[in-house]
C-alpha atoms as a PDB file:
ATOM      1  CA  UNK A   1      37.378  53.177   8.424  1.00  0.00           C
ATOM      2  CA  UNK A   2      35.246  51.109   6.239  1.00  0.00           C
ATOM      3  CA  UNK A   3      31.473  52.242   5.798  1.00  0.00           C
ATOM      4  CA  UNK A   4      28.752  49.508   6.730  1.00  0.00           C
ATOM      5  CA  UNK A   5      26.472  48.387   4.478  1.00  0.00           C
ATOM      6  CA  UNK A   6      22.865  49.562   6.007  1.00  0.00           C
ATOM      7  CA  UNK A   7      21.136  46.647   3.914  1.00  0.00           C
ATOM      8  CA  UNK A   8      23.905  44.360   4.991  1.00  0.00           C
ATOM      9  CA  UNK A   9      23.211  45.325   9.153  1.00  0.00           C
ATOM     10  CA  UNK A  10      19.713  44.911   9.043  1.00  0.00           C
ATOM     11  CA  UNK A  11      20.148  40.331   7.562  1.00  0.00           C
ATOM     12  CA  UNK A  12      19.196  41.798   3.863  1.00  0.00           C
ATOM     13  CA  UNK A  13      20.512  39.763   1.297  1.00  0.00           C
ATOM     14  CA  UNK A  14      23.084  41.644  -1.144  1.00  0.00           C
ATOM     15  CA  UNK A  15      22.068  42.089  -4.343  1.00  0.00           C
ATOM     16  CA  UNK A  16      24.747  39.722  -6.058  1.00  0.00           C
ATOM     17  CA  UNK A  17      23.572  36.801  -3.563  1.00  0.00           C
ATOM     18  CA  UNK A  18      19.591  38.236  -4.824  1.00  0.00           C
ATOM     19  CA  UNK A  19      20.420  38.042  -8.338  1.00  0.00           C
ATOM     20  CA  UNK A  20      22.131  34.769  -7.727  1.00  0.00           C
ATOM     21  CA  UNK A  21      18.973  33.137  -6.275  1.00  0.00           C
ATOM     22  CA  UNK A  22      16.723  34.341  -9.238  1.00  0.00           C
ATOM     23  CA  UNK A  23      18.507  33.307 -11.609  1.00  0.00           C
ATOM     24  CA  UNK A  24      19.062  30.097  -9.915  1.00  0.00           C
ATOM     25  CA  UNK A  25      14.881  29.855  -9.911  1.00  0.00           C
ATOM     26  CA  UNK A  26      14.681  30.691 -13.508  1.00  0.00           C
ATOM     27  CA  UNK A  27      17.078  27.906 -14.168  1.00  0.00           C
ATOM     28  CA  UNK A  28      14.895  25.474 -12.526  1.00  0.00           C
ATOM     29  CA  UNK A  29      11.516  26.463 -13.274  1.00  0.00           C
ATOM     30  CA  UNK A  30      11.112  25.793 -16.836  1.00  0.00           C
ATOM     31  CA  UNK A  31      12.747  22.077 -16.460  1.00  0.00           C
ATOM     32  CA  UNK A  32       9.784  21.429 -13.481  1.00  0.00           C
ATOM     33  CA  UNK A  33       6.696  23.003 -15.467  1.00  0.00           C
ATOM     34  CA  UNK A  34       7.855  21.051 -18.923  1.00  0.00           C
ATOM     35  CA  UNK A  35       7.960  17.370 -16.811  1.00  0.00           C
ATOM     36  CA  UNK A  36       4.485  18.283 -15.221  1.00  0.00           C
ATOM     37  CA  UNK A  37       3.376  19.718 -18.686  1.00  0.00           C
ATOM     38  CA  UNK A  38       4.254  16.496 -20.216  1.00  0.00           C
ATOM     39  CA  UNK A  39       2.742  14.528 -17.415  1.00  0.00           C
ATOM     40  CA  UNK A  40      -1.014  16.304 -17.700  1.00  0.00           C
ATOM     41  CA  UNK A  41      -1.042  15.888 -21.647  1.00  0.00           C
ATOM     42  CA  UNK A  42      -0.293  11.946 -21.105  1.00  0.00           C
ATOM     43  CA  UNK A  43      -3.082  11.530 -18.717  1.00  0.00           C
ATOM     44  CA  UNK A  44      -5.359  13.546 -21.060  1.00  0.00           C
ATOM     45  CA  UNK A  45      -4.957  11.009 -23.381  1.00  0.00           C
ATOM     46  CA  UNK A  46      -5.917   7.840 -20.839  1.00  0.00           C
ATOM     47  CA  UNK A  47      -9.267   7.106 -19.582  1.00  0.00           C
ATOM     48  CA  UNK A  48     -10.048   9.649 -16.440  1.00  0.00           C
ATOM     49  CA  UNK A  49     -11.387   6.349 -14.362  1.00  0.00           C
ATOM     50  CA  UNK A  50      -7.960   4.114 -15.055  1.00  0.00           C
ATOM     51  CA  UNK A  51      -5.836   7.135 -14.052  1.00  0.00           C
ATOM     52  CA  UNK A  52      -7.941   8.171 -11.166  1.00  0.00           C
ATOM     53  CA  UNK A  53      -7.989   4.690  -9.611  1.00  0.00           C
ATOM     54  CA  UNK A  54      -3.916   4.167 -10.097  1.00  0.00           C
ATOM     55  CA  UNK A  55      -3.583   7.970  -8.374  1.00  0.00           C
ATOM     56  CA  UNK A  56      -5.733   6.350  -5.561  1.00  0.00           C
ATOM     57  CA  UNK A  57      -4.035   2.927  -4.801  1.00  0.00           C
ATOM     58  CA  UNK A  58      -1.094   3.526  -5.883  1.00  0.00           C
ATOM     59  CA  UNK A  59       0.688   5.382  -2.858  1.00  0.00           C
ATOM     60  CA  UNK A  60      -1.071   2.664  -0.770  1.00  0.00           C
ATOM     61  CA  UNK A  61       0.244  -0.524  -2.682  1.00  0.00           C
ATOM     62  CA  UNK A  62       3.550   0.449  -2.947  1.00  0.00           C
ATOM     63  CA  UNK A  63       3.493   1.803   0.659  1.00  0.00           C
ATOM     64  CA  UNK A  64       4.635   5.285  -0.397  1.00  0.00           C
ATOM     65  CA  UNK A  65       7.655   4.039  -1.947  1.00  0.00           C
ATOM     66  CA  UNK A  66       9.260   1.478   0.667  1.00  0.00           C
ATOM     67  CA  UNK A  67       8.250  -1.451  -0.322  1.00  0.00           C
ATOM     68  CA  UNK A  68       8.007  -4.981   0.736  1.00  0.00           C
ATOM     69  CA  UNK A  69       7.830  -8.141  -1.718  1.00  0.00           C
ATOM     70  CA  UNK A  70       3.965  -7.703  -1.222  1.00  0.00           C
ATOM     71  CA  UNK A  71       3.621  -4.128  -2.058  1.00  0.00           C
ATOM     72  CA  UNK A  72       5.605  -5.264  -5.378  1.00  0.00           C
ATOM     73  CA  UNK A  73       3.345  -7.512  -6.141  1.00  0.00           C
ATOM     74  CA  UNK A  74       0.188  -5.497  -5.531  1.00  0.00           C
ATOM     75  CA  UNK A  75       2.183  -2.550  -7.306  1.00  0.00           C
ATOM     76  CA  UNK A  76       2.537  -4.499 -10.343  1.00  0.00           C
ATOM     77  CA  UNK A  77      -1.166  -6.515 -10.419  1.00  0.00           C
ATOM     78  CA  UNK A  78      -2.218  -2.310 -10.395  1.00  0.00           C
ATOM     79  CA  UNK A  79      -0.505  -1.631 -13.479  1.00  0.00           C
ATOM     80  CA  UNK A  80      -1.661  -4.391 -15.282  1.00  0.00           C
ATOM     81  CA  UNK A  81      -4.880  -4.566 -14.705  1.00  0.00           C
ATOM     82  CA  UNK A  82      -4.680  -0.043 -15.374  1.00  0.00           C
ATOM     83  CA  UNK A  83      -2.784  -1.580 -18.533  1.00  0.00           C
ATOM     84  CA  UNK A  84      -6.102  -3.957 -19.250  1.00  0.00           C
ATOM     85  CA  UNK A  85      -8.424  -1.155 -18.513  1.00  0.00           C
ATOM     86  CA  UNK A  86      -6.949   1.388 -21.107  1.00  0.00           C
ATOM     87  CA  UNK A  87      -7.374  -1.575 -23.750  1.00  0.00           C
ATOM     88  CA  UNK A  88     -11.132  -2.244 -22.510  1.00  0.00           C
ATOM     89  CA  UNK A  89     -11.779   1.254 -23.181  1.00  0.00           C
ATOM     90  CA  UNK A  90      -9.666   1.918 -26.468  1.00  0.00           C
ATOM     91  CA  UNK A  91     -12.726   0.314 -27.768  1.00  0.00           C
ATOM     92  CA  UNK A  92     -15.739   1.466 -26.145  1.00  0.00           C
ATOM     93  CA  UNK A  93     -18.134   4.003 -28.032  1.00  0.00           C
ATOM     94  CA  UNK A  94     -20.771   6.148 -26.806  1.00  0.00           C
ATOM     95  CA  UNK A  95     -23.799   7.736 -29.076  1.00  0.00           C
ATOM     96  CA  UNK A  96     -26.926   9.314 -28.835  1.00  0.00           C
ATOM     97  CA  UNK A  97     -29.973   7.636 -29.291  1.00  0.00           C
ATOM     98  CA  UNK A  98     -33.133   8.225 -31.517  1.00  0.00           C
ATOM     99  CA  UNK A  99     -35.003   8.945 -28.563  1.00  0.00           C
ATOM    100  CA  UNK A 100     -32.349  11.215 -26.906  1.00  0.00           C
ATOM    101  CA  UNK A 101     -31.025   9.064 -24.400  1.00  0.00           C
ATOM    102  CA  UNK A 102     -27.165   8.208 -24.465  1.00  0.00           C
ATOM    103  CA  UNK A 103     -25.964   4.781 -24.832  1.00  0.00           C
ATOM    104  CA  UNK A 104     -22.583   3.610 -24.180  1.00  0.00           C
ATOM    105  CA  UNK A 105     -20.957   0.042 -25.300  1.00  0.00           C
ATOM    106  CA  UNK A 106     -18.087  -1.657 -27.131  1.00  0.00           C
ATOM    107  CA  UNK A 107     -17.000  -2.715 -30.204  1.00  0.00           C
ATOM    108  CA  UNK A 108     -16.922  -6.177 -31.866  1.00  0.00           C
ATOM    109  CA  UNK A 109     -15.739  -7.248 -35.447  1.00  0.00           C
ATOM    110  CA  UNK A 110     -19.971  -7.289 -36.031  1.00  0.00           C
ATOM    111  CA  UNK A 111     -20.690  -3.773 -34.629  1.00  0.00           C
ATOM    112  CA  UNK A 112     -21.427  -2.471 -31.694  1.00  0.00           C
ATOM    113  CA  UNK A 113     -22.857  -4.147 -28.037  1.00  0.00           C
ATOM    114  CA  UNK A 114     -24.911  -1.509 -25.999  1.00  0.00           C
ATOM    115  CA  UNK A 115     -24.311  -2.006 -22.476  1.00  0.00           C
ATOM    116  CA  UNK A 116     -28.018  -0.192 -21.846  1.00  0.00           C
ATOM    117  CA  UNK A 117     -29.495  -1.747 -24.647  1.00  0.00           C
ATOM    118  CA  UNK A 118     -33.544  -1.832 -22.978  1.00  0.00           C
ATOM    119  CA  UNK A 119     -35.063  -2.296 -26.527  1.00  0.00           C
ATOM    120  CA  UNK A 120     -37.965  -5.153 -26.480  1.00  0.00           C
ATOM    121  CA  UNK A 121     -38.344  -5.842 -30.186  1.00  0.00           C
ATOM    122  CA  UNK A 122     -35.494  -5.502 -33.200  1.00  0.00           C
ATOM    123  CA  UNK A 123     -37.567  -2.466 -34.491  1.00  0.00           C
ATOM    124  CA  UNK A 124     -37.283  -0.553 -31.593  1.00  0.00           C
ATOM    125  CA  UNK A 125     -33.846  -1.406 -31.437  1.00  0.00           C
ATOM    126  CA  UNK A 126     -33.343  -0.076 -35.064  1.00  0.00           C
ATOM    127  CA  UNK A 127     -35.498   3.275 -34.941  1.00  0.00           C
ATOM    128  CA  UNK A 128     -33.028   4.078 -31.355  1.00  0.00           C
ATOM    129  CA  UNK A 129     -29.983   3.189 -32.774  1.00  0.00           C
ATOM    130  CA  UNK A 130     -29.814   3.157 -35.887  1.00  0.00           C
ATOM    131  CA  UNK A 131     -26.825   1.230 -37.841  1.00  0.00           C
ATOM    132  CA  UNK A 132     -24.337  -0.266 -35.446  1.00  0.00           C
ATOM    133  CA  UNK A 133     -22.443  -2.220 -38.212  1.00  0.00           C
ATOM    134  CA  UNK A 134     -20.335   1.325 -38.453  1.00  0.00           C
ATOM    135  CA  UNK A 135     -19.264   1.101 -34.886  1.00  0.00           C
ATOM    136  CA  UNK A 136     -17.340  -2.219 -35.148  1.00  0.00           C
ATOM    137  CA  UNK A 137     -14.012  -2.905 -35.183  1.00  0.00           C
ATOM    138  CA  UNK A 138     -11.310  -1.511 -36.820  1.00  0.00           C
ATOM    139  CA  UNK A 139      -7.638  -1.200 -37.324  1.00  0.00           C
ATOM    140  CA  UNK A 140      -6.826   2.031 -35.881  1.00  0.00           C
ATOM    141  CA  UNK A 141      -8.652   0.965 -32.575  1.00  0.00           C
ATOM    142  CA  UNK A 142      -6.057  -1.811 -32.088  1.00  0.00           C
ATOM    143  CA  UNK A 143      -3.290   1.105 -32.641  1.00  0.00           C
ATOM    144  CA  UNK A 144      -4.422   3.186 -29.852  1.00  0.00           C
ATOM    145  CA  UNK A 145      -5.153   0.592 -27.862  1.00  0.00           C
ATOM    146  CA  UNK A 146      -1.475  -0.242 -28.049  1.00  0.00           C
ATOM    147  CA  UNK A 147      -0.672   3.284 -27.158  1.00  0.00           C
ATOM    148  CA  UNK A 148      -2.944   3.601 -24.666  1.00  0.00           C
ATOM    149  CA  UNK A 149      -0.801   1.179 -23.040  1.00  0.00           C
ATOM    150  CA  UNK A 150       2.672   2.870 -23.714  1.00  0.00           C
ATOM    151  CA  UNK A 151       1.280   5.558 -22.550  1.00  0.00           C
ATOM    152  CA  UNK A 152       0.272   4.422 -19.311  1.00  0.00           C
ATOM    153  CA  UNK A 153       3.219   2.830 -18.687  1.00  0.00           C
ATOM    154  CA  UNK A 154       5.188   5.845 -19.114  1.00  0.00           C
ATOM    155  CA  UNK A 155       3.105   7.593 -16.114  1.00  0.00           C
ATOM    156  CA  UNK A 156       2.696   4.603 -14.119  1.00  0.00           C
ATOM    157  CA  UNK A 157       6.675   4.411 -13.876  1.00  0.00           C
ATOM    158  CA  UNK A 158       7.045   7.876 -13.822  1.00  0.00           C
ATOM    159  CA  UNK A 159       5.097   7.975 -10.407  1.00  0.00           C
ATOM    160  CA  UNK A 160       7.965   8.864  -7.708  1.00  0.00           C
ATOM    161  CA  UNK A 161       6.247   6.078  -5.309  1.00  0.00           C
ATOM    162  CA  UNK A 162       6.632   3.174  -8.157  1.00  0.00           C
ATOM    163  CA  UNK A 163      10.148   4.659  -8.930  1.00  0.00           C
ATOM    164  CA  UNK A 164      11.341   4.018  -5.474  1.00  0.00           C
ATOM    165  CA  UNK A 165       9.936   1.033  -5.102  1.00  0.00           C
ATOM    166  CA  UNK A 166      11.170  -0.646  -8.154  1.00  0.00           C
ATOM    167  CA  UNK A 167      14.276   1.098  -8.767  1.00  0.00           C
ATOM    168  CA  UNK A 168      15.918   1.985  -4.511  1.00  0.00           C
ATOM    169  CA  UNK A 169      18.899   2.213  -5.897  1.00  0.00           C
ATOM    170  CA  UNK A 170      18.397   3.802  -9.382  1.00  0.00           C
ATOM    171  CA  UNK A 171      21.386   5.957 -10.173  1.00  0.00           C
ATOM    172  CA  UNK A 172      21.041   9.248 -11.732  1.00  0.00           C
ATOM    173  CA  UNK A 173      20.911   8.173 -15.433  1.00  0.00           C
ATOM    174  CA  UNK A 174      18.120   5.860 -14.501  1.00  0.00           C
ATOM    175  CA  UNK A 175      16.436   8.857 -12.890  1.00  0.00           C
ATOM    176  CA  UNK A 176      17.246  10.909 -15.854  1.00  0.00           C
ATOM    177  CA  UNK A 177      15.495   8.350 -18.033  1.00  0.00           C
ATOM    178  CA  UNK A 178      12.301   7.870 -16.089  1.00  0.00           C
ATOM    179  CA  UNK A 179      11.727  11.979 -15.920  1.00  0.00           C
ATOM    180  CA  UNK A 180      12.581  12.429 -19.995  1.00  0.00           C
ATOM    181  CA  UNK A 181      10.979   9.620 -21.002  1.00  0.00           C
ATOM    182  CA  UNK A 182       7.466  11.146 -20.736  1.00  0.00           C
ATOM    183  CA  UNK A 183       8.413  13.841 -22.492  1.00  0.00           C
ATOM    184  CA  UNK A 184       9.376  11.809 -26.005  1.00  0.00           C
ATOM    185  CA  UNK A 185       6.455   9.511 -25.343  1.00  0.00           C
ATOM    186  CA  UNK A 186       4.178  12.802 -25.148  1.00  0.00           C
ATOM    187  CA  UNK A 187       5.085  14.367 -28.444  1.00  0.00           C
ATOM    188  CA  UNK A 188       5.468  10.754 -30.611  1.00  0.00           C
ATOM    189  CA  UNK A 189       1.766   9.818 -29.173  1.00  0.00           C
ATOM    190  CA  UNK A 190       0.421  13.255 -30.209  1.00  0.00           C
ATOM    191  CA  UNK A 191       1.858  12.625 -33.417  1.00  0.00           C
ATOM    192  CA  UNK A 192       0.058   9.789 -33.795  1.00  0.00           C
ATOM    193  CA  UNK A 193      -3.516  10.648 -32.447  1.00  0.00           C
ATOM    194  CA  UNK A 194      -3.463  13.886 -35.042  1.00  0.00           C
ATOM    195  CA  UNK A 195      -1.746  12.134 -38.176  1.00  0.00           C
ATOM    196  CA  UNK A 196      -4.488   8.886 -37.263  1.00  0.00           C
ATOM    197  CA  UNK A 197      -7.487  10.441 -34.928  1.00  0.00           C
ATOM    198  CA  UNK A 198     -10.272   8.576 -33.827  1.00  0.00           C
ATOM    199  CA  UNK A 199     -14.171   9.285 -34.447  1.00  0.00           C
ATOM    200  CA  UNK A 200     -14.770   7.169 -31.044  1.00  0.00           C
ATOM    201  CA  UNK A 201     -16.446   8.632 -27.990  1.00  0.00           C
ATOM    202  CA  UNK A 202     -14.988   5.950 -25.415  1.00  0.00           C
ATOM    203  CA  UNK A 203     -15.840   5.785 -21.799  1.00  0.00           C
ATOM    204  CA  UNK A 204     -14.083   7.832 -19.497  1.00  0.00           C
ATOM    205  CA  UNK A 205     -11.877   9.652 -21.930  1.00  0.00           C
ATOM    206  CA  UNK A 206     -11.955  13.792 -21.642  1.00  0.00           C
ATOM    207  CA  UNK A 207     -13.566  13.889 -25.151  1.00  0.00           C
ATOM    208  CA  UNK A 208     -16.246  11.065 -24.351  1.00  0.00           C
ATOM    209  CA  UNK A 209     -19.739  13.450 -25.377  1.00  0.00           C
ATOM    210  CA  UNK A 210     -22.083  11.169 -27.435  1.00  0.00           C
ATOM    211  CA  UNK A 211     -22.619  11.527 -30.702  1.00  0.00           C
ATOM    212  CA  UNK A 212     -25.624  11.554 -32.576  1.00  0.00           C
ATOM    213  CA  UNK A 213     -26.866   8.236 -34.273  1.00  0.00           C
ATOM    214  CA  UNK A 214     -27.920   8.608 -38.171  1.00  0.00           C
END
């Protein structure tokens, strides 16, 4: 007569179906943490506000993924004006005044327009700020503001609601696409922000501390 398994009698797994199910988790696991990896270094790179405020209307405009014509539309004015908002604040610039206070504004071709600019006379404006000729304008801003954009779009249509609402019937090489993608954007963009960094403080970005005016 065959012996019973005590384990087996009392609903315990077996140790082949255990080992089965761990390695089945292992499997997984890395795949999930390197897409949500990816993910948190691309918003890291976008203004906090922008990415906030698409996290926020997002599930709402696209009515959690089963959308009507309207929540396309409203789905799509979100990520462009997120898309307009990421180029506003490529070139923004903070600093920190003569007389300790921090000013924030942004950039034109002839320097730099302070949004709490209080100064009555040009040489109080001067002794608080300093030259603002060195905050104007240049070529690298117009590079990350590009990629300020790719990069947004890449987490805009990576959100699951967008995904369903724009692609229903996305098959899974579509799917495959919209989870990679982030992950080749992420490491090209990083490239690019440590080959060509910025000296900018902009508004709302995780690095945004003023910096002291000379």
């Amino acid at each position: 007569m065959e012996a019973i398994n005590p384990d087996l009698e009392l609903g315990q797994s077996s140790p082949d179906k255990t080992n089965n199910q761990a390695s089945s988790s292992v499997r997984t696991v890395p795949y999930t943490d390197r897409t949500l990896a990816s993910a948190a270094n691309l918003v890291q790179l976008l203004p906090s506000g922008t990415v906030l405020a698409f996290q926020a209307l997002s599930p709402s405009f696209s009515n959690h993924g089963t959308c009507y014509t309207s929540n396309k539309y409203l789905s799509l004015s979100l990520i462009i004006v997120c898309s307009l908002s990421c180029i506003f604040f490529s070139f923004t610039d903070s600093f920190l005044g003569g007389d300790g206070k921090h000013y924030y504004g942004v950039s034109t071709v002839r320097g730099l327009y302070v949004f709490n600019d209080d100064c009555v006379t040009g040489e109080e404006r001067r002794r608080r700020f300093g030259d603002l000729r060195k905050y104007r304008i240049r070529l690298l801003d117009f590079v990350h503001a590009f990629l300020s954009v790719v990069l947004f779009w890449t987490v805009s249509w990576g959100d699951a609601d967008i995904q369903t609402c724009f692609f229903p019937d996305g098959g899974h090489n579509a799917m495959e696409v919209l989870v990679n993608l982030p992950l080749g954007v992420g490491v090209l963009s990083s490239m690019v922000f440590m080959v060509f960094p910025t000296s900018r403080k902009g508004i709302g970005y995780s690095d945004a501390s003023p910096r002291q005016t000379s």
